[in-house]
Protein backbone atom coordinates (compact mmCIF):
# COMPACT_ATOMS: atom_id res chain seq x y z
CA UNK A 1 0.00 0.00 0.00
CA UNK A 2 2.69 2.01 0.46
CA UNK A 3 4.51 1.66 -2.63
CA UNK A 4 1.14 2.29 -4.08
CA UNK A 5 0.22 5.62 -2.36
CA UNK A 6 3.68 6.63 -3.20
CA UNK A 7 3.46 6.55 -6.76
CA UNK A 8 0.01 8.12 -7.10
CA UNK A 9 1.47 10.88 -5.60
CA UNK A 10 4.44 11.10 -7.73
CA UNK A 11 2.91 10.39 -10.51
CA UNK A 12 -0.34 12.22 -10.24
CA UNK A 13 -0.82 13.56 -13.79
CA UNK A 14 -1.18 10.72 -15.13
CA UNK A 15 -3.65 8.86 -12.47
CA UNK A 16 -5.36 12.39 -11.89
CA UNK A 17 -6.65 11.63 -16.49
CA UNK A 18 -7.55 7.88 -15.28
CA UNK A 19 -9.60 9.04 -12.02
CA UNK A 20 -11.07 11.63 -14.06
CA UNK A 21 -12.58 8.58 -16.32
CA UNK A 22 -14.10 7.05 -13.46
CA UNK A 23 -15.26 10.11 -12.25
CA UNK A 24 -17.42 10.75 -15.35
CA UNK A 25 -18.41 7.09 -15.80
CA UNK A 26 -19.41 6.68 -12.10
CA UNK A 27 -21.40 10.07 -12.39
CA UNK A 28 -23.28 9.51 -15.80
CA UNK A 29 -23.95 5.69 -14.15
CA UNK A 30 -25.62 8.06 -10.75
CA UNK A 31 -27.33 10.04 -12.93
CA UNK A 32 -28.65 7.50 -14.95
CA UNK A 33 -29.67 5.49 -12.26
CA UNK A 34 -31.65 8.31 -10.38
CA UNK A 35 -33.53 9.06 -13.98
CA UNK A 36 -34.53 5.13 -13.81
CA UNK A 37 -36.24 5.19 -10.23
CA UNK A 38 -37.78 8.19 -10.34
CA UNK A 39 -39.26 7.18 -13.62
CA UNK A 40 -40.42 4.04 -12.17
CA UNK A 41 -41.40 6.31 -9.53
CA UNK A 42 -43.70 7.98 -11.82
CA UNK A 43 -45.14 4.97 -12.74
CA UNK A 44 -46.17 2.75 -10.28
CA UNK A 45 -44.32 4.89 -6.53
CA UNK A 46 -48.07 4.44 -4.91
CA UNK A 47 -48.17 0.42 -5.80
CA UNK A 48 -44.13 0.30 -5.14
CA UNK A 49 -44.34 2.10 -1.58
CA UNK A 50 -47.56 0.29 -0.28
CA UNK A 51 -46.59 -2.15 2.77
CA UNK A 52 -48.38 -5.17 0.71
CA UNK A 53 -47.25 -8.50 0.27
CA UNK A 54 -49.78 -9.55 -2.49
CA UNK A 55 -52.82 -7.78 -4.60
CA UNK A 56 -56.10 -9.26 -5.48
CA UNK A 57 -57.35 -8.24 -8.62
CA UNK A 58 -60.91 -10.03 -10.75
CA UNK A 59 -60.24 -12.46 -12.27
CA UNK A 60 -59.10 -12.12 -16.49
CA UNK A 61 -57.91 -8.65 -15.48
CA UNK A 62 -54.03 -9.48 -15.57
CA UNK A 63 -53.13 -7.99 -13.02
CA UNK A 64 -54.18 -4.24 -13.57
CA UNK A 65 -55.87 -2.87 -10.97
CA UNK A 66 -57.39 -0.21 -13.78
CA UNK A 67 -58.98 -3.36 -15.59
CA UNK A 68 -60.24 -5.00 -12.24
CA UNK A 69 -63.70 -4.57 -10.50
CA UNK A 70 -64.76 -6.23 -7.08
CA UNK A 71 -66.72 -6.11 -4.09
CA UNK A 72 -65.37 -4.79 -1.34
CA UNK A 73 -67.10 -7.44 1.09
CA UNK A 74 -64.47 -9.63 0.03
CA UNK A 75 -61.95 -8.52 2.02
CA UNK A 76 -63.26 -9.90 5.06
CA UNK A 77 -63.13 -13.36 3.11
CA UNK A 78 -59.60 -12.45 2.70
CA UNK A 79 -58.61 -11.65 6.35
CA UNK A 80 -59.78 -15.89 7.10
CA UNK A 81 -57.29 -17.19 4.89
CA UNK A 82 -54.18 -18.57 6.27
CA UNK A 83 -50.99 -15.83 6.95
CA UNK A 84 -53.34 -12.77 6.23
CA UNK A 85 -53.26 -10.28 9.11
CA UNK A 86 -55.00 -7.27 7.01
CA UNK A 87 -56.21 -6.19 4.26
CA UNK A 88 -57.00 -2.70 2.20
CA UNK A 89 -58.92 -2.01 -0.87
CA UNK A 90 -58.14 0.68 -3.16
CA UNK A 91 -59.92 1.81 -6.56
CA UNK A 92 -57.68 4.26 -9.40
CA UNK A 93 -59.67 6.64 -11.60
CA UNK A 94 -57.40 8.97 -13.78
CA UNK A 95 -58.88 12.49 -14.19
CA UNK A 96 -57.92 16.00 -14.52
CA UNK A 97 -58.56 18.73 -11.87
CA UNK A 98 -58.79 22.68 -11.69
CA UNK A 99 -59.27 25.11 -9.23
CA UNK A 100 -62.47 25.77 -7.94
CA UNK A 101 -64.07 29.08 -9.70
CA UNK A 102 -62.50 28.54 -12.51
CA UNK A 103 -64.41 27.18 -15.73
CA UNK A 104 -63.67 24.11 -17.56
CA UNK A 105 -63.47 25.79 -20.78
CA UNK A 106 -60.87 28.19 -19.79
CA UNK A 107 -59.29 27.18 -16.55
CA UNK A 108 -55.93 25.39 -16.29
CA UNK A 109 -56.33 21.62 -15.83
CA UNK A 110 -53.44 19.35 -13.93
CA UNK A 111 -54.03 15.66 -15.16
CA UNK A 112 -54.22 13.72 -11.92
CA UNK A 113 -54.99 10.23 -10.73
CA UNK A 114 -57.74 9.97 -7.92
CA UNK A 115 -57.42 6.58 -5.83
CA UNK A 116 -60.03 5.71 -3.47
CA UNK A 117 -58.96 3.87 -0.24
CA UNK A 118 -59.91 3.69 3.49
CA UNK A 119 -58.82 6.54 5.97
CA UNK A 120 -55.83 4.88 8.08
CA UNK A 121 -55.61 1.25 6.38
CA UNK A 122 -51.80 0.56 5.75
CA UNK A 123 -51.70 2.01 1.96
CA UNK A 124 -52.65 5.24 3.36
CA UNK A 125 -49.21 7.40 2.58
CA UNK A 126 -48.09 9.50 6.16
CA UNK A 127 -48.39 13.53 5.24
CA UNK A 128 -45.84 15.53 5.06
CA UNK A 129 -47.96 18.59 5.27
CA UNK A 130 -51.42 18.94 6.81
CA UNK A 131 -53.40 16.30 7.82
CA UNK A 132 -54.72 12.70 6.75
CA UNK A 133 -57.46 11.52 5.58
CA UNK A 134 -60.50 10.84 7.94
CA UNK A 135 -63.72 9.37 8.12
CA UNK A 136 -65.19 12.72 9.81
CA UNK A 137 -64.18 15.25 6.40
CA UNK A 138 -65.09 12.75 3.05
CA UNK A 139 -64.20 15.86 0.94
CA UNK A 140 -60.87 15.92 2.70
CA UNK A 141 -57.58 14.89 0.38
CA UNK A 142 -54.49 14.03 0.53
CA UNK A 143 -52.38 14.93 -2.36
CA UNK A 144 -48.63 14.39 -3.84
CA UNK A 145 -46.27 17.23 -3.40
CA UNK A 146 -45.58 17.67 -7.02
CA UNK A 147 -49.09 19.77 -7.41
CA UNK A 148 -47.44 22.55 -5.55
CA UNK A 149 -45.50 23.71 -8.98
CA UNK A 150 -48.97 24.13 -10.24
CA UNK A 151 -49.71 26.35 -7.92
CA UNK A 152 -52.49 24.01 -5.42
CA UNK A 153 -51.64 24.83 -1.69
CA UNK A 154 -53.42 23.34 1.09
CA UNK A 155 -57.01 24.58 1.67
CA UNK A 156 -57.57 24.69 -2.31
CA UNK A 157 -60.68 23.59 -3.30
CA UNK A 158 -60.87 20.97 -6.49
CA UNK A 159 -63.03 20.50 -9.11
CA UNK A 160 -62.94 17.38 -11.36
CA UNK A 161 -63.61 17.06 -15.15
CA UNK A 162 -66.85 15.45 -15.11
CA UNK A 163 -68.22 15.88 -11.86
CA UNK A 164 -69.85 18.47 -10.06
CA UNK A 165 -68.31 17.13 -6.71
CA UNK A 166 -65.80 19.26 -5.08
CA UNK A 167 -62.74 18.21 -3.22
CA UNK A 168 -60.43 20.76 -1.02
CA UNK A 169 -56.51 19.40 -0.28
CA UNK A 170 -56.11 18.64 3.42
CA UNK A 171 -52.52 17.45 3.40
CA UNK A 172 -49.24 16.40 0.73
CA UNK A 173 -47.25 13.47 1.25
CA UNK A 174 -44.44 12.96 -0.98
CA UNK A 175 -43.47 9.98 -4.25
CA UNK A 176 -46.76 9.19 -4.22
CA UNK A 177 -47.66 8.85 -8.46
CA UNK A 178 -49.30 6.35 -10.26
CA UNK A 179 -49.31 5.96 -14.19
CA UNK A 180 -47.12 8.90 -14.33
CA UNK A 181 -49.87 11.11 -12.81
CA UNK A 182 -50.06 12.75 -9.35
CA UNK A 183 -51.77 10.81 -6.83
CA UNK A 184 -55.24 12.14 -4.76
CA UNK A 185 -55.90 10.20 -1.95
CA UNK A 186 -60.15 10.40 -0.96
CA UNK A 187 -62.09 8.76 0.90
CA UNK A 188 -63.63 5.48 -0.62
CA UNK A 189 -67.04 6.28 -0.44
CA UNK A 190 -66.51 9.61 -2.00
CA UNK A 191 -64.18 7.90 -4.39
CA UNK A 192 -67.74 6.24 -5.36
CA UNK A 193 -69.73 8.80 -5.50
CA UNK A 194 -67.38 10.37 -7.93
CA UNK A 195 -66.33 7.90 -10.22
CA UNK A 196 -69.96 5.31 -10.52
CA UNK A 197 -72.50 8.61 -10.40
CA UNK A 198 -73.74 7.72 -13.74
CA UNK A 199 -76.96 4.73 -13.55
CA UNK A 200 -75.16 1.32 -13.94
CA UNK A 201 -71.47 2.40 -14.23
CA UNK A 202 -70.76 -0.12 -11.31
CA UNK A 203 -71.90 -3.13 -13.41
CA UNK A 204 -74.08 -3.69 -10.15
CA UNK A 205 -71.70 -4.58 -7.61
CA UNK A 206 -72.16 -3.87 -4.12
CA UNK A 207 -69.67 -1.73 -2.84
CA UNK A 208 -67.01 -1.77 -5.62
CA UNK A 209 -63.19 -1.65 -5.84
CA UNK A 210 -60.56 -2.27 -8.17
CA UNK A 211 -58.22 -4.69 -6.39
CA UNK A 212 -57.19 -5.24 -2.46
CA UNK A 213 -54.07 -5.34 -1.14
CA UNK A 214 -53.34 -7.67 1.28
CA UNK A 215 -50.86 -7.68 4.22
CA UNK A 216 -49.83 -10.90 5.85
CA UNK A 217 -46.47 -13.50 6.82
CA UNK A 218 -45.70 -16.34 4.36
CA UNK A 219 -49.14 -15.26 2.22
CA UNK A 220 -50.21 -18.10 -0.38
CA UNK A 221 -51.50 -16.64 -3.34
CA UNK A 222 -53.21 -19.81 -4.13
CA UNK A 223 -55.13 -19.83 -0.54
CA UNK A 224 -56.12 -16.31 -1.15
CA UNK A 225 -58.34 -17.38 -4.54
CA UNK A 226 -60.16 -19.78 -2.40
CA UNK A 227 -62.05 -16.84 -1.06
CA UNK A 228 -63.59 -16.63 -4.41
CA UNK A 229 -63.87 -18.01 -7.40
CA UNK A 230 -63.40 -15.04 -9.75
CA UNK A 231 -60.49 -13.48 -8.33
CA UNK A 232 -56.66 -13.60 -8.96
CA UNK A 233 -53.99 -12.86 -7.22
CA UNK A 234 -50.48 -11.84 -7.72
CA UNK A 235 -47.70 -10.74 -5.60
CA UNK A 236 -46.77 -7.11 -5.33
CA UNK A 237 -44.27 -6.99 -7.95
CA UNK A 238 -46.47 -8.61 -10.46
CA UNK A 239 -49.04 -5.83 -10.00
CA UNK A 240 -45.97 -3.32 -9.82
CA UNK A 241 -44.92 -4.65 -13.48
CA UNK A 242 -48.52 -4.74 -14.77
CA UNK A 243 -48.34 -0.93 -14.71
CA UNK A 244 -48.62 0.18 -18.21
CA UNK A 245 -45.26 1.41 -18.73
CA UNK A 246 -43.50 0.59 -15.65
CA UNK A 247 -41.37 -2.44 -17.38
CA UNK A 248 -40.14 -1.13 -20.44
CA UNK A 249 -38.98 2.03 -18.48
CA UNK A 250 -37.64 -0.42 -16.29
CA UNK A 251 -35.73 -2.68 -18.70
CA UNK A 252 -34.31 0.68 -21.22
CA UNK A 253 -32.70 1.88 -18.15
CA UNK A 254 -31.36 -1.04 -16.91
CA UNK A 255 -29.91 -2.22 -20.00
CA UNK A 256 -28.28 1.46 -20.65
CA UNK A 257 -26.53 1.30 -17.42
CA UNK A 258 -24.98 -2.31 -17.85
CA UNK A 259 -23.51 -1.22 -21.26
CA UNK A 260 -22.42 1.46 -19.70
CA UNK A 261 -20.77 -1.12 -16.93
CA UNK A 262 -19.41 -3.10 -19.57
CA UNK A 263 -17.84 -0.88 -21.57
CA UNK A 264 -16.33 1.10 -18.85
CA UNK A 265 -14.95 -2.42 -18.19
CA UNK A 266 -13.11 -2.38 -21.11
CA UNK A 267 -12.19 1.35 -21.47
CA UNK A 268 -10.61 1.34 -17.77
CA UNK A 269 -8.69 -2.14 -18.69
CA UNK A 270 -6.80 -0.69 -21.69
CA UNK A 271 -6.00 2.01 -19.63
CA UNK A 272 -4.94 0.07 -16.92
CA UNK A 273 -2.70 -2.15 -19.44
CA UNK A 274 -1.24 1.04 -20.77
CA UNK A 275 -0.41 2.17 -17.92
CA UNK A 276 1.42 -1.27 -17.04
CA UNK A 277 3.40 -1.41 -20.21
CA UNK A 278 4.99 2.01 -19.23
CA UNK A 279 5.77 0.79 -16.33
CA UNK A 280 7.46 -2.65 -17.21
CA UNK A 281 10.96 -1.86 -16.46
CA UNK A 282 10.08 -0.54 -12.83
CA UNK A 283 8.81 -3.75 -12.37
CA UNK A 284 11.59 -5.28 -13.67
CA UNK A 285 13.54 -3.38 -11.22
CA UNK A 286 11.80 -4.33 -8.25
CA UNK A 287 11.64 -7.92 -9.53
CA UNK A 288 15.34 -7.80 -9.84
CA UNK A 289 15.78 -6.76 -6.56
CA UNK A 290 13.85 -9.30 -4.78
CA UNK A 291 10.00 -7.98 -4.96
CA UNK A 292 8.13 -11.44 -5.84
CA UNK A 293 4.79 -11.26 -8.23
CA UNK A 294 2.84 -11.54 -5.25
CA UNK A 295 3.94 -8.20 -3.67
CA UNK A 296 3.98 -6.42 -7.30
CA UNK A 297 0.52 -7.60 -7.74
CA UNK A 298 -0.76 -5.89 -4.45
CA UNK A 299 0.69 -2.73 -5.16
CA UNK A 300 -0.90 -2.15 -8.12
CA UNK A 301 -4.56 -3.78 -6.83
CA UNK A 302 -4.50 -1.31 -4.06
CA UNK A 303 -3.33 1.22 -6.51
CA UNK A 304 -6.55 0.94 -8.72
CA UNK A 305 -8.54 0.51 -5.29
CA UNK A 306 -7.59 3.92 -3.81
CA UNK A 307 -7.80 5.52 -7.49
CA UNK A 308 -11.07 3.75 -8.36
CA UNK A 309 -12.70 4.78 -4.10
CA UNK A 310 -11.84 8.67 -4.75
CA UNK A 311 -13.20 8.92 -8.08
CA UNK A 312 -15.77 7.13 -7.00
CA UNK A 313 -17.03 9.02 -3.89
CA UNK A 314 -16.21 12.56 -6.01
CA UNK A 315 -19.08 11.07 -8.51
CA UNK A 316 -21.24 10.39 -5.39
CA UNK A 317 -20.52 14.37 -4.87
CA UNK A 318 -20.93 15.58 -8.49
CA UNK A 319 -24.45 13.47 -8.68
CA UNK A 320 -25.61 15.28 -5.48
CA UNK A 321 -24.50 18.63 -6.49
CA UNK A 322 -26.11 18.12 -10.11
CA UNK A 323 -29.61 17.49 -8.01
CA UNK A 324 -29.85 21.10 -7.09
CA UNK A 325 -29.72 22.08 -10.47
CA UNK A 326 -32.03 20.07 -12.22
CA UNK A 327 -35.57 20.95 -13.02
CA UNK A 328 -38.32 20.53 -10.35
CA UNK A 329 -40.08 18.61 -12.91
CA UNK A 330 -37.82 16.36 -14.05
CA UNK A 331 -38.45 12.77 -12.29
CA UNK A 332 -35.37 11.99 -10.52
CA UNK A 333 -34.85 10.23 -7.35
CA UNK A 334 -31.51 9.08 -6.32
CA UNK A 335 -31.89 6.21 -4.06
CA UNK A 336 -29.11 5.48 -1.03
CA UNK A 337 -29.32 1.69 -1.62
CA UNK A 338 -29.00 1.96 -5.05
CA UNK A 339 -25.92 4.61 -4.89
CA UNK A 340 -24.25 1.87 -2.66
CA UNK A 341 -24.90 -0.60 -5.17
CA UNK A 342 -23.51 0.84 -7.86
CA UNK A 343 -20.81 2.15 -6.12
CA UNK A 344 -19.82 -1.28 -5.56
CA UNK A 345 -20.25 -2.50 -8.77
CA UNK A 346 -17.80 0.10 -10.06
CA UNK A 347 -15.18 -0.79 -7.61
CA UNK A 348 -15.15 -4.22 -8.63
CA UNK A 349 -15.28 -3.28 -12.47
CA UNK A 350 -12.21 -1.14 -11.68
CA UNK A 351 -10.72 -4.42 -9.68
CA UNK A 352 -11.67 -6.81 -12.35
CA UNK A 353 -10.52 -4.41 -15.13
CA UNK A 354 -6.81 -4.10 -13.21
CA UNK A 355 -6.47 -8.06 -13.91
CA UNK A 356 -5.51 -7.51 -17.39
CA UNK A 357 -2.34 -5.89 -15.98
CA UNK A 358 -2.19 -8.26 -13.05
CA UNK A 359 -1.65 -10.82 -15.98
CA UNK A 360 1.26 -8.79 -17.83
CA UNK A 361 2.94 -8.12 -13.96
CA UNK A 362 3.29 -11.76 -13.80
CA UNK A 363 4.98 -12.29 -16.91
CA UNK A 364 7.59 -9.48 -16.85
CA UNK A 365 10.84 -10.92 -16.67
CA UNK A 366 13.34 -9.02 -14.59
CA UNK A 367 16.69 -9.72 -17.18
CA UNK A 368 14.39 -8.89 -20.20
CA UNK A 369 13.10 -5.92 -19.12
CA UNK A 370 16.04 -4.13 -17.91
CA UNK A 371 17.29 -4.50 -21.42
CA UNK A 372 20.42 -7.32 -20.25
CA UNK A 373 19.03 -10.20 -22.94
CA UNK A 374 18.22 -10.26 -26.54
């Protein structure tokens, strides 16, 4: 390690051009990543963030809670199956809203998502601002943050395309989107009276939903159709990827940042090589002297580790500082797991890269490179 430190420092020009390659790869591989959640975020954050460990949906809906429609009264055949300690329904309607006063003709609409659940079941989001929902104020909502930047504050009073009901925000809570729309929390029974107000709109069931959540240890999706016979269920991740959207924007992302992995793979070994070549008669020094493979080999791992940690953590830095820059509307959400993740990931490419040259070390032979045989 010693040997190692030493030389960055002499050195530094030329490890200061390789760092600086990590530093953009490691930043464009943040940035990327932060693009991906919060676009997944935008998709399906309500589904993702919901404490559920499985979703029942009717049956032939595959798995889309917009497609599904069932009676509420079967969540209490639910809560008797085996592992299931709760249960909450929820119903989607996408919409656009306005401020009240204003006339649909002529006032500016904000395309929003109303979802219809019980006040204080488990998918109920905690506010950040104001209050929660309750059973006392059915008018009463609970909004996502990102209607602030169109200008709704707390106490605003909504109107909805299509309805002569009236809503006023009570509260904001924060990543809560669905289908790339902002998410309004109301009341269930309002959520009815809002969305089945036209004569037969409910197909006639009693106290319709769109799916239920359920909450439970060890849940078997297979027990949990026994408590009907035209229901489905699926875990949470299978109604997560049923979002309409959710999995291509998944997969683009994910297969942009894995070229991106693999190519800084091969970008930082030919440097790395490079760098060894230049350096073959050093080693042929040190070999010469009585430094075996095994010590040579060190050096130059913890060489790339130190070079590889600092560029790595000043891309962790850059990403940060590039967050308080970017547009409010721009849907990007940098995870802490994820950021370790990555990080890690780029440490070992760096690592793995460094083999190349770990290869050429152990070939160098000390009388050939100091120039002493033909």
């Amino acid at each position: 390690m010693f040997l190692a430190l030493k030389e960055l420092i002499h050195s530094k020009g030329r490890f200061i051009m390789i760092g600086l390659i990590i530093v953009l790869i490691s930043w464009l591989v943040f940035i990327l990543s932060g693009l991906g959640t919060g676009l997944s975020d935008l998709a399906a954050g309500t589904l993702k963030r919901a404490e559920a460990n499985a979703v029942v949906f009717e049956e032939g809906a595959d798995m889309s809670i917009s497609k599904s429609m069932l009676s509420e009264s079967i969540s209490d055949d639910l809560l008797r199956q085996k592992g299931v300690s709760d249960t909450a329904p929820i119903s989607t309607f996408s919409t656009s809203i306005r401020k009240s006063g204003t006339s649909e003709e002529s006032g500016k609409k904000t395309d929003a998502i109303l979802i219809g659940i019980e006040p204080g079941s488990f998918i109920e989001p905690t506010s950040t601002e104001g209050k929660n929902l309750t059973d006392d104020a059915a008018d009463q909502v609970l909004v996502d943050s990102s209607l602030k930047n169109d200008g709704f504050a707390i106490g605003d009073t909504l109107a909805l395309s299509g309805s002569t009901e009236k809503l006023t925000i009570g509260g904001f809570t924060d990543h809560q989107t669905l289908n790339h729309q902002p998410a309004i929390f109301v009341n269930l029974d309002q959520f009815r009276t809002i969305r089945y107000a036209a004569p037969g709109s409910d197909n006639g069931i009693e106290d319709i939903v769109n799916g239920i959540l359920v909450q439970g240890k060890d849940v078997d999706l297979n027990e949990l159709t026994k408590a009907d016979e035209h229901i489905e269920a699926g875990s949470k991740k299978a109604a997560v990827n049923a979002v309409p959207g959710y999995s291509a924007e998944n997969a683009t992302i994910t297969m942009m940042l894995w070229f991106l992995m693999i190519i800084s793979a091969f970008i930082l070994g030919v440097f790395f090589y490079v760098l060894t070549n230049q350096k073959t008669q050093q080693f042929g020094v040190l070999k010469a002297i009585g430094g075996s493979n095994g010590f040579i080999i060190r050096s130059v791992i913890s060489q790339v580790f130190v070079l590889s940690l600092i560029s790595v953590l000043i891309g962790i830095g850059l990403t940060y500082l590039t967050t308080l820059f970017l547009p409010e509307a721009m849907p990007f959400h940098l995870e802490v797991p994820m950021v370790m993740i990555y990080s890690i990931v780029l440490l070992l490419i760096s690592l793995i890269s460094s083999l190349f040259s770990v290869v050429k070390i152990a070939k160098i032979d000390p009388l050939t490179a100091l120039g002493r045989v033909e």
